[in-house]
C-alpha atoms as a PDB file:
ATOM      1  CA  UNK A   1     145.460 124.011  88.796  1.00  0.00           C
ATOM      2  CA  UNK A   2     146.901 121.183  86.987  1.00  0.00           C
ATOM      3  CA  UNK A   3     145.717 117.829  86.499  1.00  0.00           C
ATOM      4  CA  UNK A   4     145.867 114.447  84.594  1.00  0.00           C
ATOM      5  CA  UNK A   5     143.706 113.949  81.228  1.00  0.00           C
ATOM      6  CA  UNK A   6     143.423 110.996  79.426  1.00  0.00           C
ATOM      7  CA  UNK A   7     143.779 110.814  75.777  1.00  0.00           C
ATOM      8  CA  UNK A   8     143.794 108.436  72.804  1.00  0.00           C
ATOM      9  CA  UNK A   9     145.962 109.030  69.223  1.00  0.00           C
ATOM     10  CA  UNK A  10     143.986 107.196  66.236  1.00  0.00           C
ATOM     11  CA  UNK A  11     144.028 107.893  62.661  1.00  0.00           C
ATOM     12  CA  UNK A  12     141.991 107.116  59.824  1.00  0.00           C
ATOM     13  CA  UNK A  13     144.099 106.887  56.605  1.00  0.00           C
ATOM     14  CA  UNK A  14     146.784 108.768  58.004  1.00  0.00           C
ATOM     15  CA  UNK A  15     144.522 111.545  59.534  1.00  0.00           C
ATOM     16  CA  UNK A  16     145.974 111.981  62.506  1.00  0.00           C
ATOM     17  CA  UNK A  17     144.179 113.478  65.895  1.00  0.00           C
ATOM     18  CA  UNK A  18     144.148 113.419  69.796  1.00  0.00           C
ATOM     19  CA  UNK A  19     140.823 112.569  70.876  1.00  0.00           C
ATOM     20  CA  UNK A  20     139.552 113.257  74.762  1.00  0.00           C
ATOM     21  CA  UNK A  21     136.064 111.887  75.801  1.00  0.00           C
ATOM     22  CA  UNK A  22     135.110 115.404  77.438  1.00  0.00           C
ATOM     23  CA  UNK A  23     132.223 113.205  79.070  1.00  0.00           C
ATOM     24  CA  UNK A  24     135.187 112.401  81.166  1.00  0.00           C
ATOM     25  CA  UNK A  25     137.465 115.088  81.349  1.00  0.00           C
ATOM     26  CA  UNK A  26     135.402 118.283  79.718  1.00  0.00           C
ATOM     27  CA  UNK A  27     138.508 120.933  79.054  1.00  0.00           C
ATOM     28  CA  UNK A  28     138.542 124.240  78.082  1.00  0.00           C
ATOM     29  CA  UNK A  29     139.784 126.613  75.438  1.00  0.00           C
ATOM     30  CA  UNK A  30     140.336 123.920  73.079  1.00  0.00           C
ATOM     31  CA  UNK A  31     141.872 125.956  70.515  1.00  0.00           C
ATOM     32  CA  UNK A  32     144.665 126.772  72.715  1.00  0.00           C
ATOM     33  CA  UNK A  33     145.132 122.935  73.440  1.00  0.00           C
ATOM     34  CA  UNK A  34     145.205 121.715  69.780  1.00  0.00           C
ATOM     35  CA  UNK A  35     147.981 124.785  69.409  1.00  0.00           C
ATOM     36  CA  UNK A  36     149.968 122.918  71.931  1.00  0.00           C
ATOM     37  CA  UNK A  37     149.221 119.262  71.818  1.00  0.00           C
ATOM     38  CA  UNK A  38     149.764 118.837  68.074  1.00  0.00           C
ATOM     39  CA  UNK A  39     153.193 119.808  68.047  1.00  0.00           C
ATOM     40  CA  UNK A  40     154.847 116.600  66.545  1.00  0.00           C
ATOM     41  CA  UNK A  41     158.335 118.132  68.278  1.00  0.00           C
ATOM     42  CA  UNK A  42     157.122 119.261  71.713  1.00  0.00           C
ATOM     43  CA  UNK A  43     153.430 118.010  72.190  1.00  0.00           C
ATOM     44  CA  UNK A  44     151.535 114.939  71.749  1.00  0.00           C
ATOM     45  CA  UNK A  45     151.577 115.426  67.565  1.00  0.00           C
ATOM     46  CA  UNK A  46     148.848 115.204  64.943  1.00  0.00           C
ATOM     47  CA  UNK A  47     146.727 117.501  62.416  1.00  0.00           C
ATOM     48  CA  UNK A  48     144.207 118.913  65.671  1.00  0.00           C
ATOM     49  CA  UNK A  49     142.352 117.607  68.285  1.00  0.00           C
ATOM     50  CA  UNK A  50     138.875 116.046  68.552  1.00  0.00           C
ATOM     51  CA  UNK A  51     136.406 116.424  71.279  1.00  0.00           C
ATOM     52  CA  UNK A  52     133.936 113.731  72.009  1.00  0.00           C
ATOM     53  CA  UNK A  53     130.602 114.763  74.131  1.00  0.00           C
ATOM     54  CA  UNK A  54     126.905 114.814  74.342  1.00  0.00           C
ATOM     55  CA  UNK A  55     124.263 115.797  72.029  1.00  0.00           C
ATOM     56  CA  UNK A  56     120.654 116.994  72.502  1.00  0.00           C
ATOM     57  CA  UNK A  57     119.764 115.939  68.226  1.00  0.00           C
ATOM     58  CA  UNK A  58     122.072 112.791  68.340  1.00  0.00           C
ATOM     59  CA  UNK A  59     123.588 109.784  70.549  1.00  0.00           C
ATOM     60  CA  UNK A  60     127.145 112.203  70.688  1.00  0.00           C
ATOM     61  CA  UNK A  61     128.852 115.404  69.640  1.00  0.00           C
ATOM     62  CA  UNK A  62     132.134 115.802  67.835  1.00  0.00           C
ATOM     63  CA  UNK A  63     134.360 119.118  67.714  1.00  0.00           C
ATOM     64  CA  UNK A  64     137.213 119.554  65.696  1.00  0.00           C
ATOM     65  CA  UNK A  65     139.877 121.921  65.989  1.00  0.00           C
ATOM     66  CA  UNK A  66     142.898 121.846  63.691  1.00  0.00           C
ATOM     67  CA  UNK A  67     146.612 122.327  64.699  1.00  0.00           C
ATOM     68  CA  UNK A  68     146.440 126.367  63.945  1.00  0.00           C
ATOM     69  CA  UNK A  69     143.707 126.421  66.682  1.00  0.00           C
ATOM     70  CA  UNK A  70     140.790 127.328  63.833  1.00  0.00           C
ATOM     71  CA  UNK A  71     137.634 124.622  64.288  1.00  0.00           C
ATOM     72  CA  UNK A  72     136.671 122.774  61.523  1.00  0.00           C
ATOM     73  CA  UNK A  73     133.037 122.094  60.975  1.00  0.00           C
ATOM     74  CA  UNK A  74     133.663 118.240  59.780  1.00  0.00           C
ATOM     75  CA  UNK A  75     135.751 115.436  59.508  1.00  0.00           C
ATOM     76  CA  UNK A  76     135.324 112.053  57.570  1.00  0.00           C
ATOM     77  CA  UNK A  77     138.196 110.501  58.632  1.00  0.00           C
ATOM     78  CA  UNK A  78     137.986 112.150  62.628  1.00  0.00           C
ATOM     79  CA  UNK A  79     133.914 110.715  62.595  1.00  0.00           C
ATOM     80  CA  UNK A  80     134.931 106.898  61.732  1.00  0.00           C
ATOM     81  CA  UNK A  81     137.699 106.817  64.206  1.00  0.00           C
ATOM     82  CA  UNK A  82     134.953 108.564  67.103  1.00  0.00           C
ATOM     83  CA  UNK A  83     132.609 105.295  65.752  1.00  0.00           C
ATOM     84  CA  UNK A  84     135.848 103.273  66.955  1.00  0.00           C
ATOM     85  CA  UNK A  85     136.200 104.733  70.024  1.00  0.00           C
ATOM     86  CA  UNK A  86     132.839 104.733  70.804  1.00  0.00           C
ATOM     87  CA  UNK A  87     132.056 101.379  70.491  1.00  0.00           C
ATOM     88  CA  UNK A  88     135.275  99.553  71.457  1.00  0.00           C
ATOM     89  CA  UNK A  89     135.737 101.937  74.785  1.00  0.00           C
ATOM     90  CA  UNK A  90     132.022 100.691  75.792  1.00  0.00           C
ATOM     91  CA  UNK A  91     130.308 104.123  75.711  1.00  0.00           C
ATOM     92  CA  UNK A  92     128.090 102.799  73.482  1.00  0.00           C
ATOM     93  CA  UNK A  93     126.661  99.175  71.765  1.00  0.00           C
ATOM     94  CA  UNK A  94     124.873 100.496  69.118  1.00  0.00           C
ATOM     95  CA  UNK A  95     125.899  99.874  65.601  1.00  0.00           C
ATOM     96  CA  UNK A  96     124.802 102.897  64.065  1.00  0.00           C
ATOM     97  CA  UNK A  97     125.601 105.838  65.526  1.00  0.00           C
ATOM     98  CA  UNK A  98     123.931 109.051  64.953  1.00  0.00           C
ATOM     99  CA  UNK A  99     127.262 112.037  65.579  1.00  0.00           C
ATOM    100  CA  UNK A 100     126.272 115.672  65.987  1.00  0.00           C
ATOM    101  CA  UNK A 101     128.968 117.584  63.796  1.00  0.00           C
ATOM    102  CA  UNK A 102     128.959 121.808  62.963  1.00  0.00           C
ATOM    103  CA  UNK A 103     128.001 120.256  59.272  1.00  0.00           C
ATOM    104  CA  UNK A 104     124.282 118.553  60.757  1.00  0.00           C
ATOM    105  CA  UNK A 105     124.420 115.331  62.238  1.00  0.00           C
ATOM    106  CA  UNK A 106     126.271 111.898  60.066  1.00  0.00           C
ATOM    107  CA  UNK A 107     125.300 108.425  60.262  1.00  0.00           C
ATOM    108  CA  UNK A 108     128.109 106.228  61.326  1.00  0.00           C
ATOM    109  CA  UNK A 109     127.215 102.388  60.521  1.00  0.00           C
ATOM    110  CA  UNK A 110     130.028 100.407  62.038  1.00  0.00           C
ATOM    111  CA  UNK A 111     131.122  96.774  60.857  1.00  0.00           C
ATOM    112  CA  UNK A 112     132.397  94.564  63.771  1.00  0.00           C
ATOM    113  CA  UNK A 113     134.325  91.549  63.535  1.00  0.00           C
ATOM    114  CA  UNK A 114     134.398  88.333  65.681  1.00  0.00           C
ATOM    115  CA  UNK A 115     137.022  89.581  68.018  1.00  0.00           C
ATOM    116  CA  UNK A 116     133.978  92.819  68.810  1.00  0.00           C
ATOM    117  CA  UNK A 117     136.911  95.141  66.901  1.00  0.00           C
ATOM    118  CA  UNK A 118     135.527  97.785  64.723  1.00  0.00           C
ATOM    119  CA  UNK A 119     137.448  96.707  61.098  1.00  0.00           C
ATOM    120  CA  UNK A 120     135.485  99.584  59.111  1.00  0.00           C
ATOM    121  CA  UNK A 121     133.260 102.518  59.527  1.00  0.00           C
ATOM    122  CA  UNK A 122     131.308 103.809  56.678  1.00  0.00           C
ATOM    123  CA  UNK A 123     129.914 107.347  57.367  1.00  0.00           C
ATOM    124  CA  UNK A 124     126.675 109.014  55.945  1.00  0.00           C
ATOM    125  CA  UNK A 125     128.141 112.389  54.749  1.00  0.00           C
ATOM    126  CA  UNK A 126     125.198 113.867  53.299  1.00  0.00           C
ATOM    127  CA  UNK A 127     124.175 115.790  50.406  1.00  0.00           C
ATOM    128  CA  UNK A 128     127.043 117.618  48.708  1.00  0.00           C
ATOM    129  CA  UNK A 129     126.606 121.037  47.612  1.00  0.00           C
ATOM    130  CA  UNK A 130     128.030 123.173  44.776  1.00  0.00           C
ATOM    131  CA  UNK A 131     126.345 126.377  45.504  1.00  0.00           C
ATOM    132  CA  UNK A 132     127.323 127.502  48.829  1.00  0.00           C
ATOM    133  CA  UNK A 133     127.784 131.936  48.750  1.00  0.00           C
ATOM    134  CA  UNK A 134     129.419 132.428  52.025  1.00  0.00           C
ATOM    135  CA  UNK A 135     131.744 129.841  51.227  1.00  0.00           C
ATOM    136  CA  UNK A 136     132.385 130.322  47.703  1.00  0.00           C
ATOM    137  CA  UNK A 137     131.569 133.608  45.862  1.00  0.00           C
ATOM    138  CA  UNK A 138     132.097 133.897  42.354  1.00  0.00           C
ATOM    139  CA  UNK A 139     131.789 137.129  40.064  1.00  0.00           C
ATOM    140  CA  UNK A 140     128.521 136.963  38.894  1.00  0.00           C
ATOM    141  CA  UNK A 141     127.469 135.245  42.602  1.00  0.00           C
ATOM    142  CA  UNK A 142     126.888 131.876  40.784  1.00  0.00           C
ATOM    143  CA  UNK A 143     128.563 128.494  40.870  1.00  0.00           C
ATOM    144  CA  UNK A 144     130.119 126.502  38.164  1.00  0.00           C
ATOM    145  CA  UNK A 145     131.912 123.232  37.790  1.00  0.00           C
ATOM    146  CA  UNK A 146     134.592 125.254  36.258  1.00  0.00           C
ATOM    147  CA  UNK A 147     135.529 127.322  39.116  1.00  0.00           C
ATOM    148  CA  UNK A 148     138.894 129.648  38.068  1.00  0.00           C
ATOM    149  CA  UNK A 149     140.750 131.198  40.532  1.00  0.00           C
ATOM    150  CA  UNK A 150     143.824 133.191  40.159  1.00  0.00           C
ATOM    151  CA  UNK A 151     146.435 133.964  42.551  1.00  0.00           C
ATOM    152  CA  UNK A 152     149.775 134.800  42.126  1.00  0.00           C
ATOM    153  CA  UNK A 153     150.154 135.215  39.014  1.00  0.00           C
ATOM    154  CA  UNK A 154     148.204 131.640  38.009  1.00  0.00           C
ATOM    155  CA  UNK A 155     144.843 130.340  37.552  1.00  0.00           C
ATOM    156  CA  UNK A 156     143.651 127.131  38.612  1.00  0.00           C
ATOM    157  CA  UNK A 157     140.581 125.821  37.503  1.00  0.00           C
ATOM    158  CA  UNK A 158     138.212 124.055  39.415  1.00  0.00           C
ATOM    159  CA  UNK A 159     135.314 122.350  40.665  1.00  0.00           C
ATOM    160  CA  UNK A 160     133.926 123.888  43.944  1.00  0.00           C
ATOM    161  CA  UNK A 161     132.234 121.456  46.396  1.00  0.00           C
ATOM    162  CA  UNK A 162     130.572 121.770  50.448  1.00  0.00           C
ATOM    163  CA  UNK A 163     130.806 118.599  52.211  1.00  0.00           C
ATOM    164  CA  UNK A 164     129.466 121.195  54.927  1.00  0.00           C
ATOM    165  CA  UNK A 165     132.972 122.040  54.912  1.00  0.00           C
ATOM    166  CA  UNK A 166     134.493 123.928  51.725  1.00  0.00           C
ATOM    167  CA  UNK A 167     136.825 121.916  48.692  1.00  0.00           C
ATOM    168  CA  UNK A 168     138.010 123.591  45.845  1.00  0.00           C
ATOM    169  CA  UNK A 169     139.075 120.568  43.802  1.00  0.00           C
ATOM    170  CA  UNK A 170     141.561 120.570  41.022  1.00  0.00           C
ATOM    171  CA  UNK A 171     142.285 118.112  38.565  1.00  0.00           C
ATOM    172  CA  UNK A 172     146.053 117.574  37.718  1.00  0.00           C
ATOM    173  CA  UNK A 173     148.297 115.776  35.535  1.00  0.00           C
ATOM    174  CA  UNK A 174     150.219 114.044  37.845  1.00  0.00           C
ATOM    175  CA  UNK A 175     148.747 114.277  41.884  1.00  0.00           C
ATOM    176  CA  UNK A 176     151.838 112.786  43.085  1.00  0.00           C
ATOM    177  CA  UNK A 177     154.653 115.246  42.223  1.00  0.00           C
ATOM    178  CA  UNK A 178     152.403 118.500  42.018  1.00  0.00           C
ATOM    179  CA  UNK A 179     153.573 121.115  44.403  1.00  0.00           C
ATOM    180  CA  UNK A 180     151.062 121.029  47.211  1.00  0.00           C
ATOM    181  CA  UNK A 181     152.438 122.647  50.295  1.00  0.00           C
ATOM    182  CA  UNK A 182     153.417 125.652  47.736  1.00  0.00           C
ATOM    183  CA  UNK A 183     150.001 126.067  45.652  1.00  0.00           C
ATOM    184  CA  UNK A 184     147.675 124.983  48.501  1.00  0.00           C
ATOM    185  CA  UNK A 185     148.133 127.967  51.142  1.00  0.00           C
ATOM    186  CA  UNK A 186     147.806 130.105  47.910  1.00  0.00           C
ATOM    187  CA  UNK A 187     144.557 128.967  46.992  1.00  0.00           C
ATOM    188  CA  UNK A 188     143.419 128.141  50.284  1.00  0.00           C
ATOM    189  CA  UNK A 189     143.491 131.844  51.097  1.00  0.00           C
ATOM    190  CA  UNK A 190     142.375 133.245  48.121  1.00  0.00           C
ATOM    191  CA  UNK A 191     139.667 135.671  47.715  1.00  0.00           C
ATOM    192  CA  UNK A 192     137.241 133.771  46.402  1.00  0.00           C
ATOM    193  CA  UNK A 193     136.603 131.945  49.376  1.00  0.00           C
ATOM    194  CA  UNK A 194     135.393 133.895  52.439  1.00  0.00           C
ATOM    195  CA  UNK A 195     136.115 131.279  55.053  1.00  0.00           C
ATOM    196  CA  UNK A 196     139.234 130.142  53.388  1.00  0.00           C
ATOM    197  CA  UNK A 197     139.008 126.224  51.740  1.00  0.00           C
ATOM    198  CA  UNK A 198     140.323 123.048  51.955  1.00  0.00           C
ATOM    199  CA  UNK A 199     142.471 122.253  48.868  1.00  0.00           C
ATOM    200  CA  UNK A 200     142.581 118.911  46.576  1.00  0.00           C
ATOM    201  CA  UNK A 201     144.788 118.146  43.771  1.00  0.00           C
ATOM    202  CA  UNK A 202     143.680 114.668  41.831  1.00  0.00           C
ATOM    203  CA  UNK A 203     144.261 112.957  39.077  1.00  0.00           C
ATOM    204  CA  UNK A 204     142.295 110.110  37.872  1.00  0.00           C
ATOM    205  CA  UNK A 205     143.839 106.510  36.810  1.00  0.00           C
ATOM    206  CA  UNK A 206     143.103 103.991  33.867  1.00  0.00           C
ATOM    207  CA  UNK A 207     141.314 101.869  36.015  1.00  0.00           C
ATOM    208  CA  UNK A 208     138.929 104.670  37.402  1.00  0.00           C
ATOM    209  CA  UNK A 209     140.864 105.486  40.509  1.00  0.00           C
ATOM    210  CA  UNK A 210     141.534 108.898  42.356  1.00  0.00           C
ATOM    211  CA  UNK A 211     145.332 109.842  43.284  1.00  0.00           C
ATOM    212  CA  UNK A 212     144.455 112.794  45.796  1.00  0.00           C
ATOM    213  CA  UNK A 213     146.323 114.851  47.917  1.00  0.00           C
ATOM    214  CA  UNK A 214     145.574 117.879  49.754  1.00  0.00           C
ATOM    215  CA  UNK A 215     145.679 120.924  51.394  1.00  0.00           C
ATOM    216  CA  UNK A 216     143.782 121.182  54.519  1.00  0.00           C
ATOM    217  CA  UNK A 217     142.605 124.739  55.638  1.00  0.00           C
ATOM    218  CA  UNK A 218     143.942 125.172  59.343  1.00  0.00           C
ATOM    219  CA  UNK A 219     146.089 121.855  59.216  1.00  0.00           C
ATOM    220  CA  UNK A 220     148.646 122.451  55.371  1.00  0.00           C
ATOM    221  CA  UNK A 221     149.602 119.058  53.984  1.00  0.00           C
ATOM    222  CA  UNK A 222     147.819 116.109  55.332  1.00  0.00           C
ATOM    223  CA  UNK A 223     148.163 112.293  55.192  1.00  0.00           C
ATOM    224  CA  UNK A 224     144.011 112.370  54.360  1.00  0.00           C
ATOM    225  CA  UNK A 225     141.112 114.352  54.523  1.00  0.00           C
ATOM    226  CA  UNK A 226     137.345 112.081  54.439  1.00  0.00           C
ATOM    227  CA  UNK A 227     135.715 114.963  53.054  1.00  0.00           C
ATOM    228  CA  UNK A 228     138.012 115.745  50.652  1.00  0.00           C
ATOM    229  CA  UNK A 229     137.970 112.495  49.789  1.00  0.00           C
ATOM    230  CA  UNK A 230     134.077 112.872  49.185  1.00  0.00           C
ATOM    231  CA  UNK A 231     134.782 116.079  47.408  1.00  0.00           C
ATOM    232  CA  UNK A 232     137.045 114.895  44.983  1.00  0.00           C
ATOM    233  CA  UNK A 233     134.991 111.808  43.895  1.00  0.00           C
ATOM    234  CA  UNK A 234     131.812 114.551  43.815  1.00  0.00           C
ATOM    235  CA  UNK A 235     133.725 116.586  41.400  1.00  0.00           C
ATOM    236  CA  UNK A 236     134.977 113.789  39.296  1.00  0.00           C
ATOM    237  CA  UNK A 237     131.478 112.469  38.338  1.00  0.00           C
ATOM    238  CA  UNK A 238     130.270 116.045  37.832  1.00  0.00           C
ATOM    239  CA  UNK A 239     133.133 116.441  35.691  1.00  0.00           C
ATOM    240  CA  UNK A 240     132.695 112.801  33.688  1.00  0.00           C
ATOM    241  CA  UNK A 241     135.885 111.567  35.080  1.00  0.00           C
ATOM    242  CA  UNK A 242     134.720 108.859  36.739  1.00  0.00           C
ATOM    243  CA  UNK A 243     131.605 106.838  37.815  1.00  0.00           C
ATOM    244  CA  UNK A 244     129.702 107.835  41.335  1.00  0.00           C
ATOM    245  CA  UNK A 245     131.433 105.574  42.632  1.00  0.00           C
ATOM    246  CA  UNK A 246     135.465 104.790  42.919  1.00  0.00           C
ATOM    247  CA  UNK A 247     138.533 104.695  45.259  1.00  0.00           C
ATOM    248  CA  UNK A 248     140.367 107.956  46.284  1.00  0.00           C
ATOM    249  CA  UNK A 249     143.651 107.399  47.279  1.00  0.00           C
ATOM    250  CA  UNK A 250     145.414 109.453  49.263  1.00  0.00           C
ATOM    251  CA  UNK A 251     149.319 109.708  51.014  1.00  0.00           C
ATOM    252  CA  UNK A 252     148.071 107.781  53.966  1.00  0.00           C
ATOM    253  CA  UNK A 253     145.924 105.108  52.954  1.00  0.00           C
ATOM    254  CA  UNK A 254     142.483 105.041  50.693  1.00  0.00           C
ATOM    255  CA  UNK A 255     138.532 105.126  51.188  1.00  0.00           C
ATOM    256  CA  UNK A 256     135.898 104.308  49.314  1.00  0.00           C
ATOM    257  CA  UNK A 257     133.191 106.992  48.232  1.00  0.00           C
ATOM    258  CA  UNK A 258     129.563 106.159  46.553  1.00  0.00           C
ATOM    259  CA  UNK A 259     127.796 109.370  45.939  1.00  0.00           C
ATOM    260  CA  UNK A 260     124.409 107.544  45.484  1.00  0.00           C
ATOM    261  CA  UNK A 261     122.091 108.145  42.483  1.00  0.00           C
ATOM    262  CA  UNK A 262     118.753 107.642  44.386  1.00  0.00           C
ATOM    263  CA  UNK A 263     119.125 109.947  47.035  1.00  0.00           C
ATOM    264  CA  UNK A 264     122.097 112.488  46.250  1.00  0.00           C
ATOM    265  CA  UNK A 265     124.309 110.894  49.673  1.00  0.00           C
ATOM    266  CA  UNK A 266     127.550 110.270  49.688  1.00  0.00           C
ATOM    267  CA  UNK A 267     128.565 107.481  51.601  1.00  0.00           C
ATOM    268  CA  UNK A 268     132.436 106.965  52.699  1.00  0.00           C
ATOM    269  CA  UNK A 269     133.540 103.956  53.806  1.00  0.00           C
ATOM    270  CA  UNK A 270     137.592 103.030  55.306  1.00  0.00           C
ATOM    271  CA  UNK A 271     139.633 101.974  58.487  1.00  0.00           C
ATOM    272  CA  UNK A 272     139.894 103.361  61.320  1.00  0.00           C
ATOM    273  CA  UNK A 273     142.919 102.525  64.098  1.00  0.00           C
ATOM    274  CA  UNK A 274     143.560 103.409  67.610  1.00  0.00           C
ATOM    275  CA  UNK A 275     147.021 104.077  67.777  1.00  0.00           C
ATOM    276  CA  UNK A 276     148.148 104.381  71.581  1.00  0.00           C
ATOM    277  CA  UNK A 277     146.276 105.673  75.158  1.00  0.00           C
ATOM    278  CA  UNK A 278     148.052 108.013  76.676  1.00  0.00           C
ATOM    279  CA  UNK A 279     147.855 110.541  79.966  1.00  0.00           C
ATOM    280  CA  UNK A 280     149.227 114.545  79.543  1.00  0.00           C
ATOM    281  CA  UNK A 281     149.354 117.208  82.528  1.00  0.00           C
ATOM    282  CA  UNK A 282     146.129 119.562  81.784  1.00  0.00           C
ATOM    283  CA  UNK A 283     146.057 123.248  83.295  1.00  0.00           C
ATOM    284  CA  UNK A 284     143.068 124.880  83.662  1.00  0.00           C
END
């Protein structure tokens, strides 16, 4: 049986997804669907697709499921574009939003200007972690800030960081012309990490500033990743590269991250922006 779904493309920073409000239109196999609708040559196009529905611990649910069909367990930039939707597609009034995620629930606290448009979303990502075994399992089963891992024939060194979702984090000379899409699938399958990891390669300005780019696991090269972004700025205070709190900027646009000293939580803050509605044949 086929019938009509409705659908909405928005991206934060360049993060592309298709998001369905399965309130509306609950679909299944969703894996299959990203597969097929994020094909930028024969299918809608983006890096997954996002699935917006209840929640018994929060005010709504997000899924994720990248463009290899895999399901990611968070999203920063996929959460502040749901606050967006949310709000401007009158599901909801509030301000602060409480989103059920695979990574606990996140706090979305949405800033709306005069015209009753969401201009920013900054997102309560939690408590980063550096000692995560099933996602990261060194030698000696411990965790450093100096992770090394070495795959064909070259070792990378590292700083290892859950956003609830895995980053290894590397610190480069120069972000912008390192090989990504070669280095990335390398380390994002190596064996160090059990349920493969998302990728970041960063280099830190003068002025304090993060030039990031990355490799996401189940999606390759990406415009942006919110929790990568989170990562990144994690590792670089760890590391004394920077303050707790700075810019990361990334191919498709930049956020702000404040990994707060009083309480551990990182808070990202950035745009998010519908891009167009749309309607696609749906067989179930």
């Amino acid at each position: 049986m086929t019938r009509l779904l409705e659908f909405t493309k928005m991206h934060g920073a360049g993060n592309d997804y298709i998001y369905v409000n399965t309130l509306k239109y609950p679909i299944a196999h969703p894996e299959r669907l990203s597969v097929v609708w994020s094909d930028r040559h024969k299918g809608i196009g983006g890096d997954g697709l996002v699935l917006i529905g209840a929640a018994d611990d929060a005010d709504f649910s997000m899924r994720i499921f990248n463009n290899d069909g895999s399901e990611a367990k968070m999203c920063g930039n996929a959460s502040r574009c749901i606050g967006k939707y949310l709000y401007e597609y009158g599901l909801t009034d509030k301000t602060t939003i409480r989103l059920s995620t695979l990574s606990g629930v996140k706090v979305l606290h949405l800033v709306v200007g005069t015209d009753n448009h969401v201009e920013s979303v900054t997102v309560d990502m939690g408590v980063p972690r550096t000692a995560v075994a099933q996602q990261c399992a060194t030698p000696d089963g411990s965790l450093t800030e100096g992770v090394v891992v070495a795959t064909d024939g070259r070792r990378y060194t590292g700083t290892f960081v859950s956003m609830g979702n895995p980053h290894f984090v590397v610190f480069v000379d120069d972000a912008e012309s390192f090989p990504v899409s070669e280095v990335g699938p390398t380390l994002e399958f190596a064996s160090l990490f059990p349920e493969r990891c998302n990728i970041e390669f960063a280099t830190v300005r003068p002025d304090g500033s993060i030039r990031m780019r990355v490799w996401e696991r189940g999606s390759g090269v990406t415009m942006a990743c919110g929790t990568g972004a989170c990562a990144t700025a994690v590792a670089a205070a760890l590391t004394h590269r920077t303050d707790r709190s700075c810019h990361v900027d990334m191919d498709g646009g930049s956020l702000s991250i404040n990994w707060r000293e009083h309480d551990g939580r990182v808070m990202m803050a950035g745009p998010a922006t519908r891009v167009f509605d749309g309607v696609i044949d749906y067989e179930e």
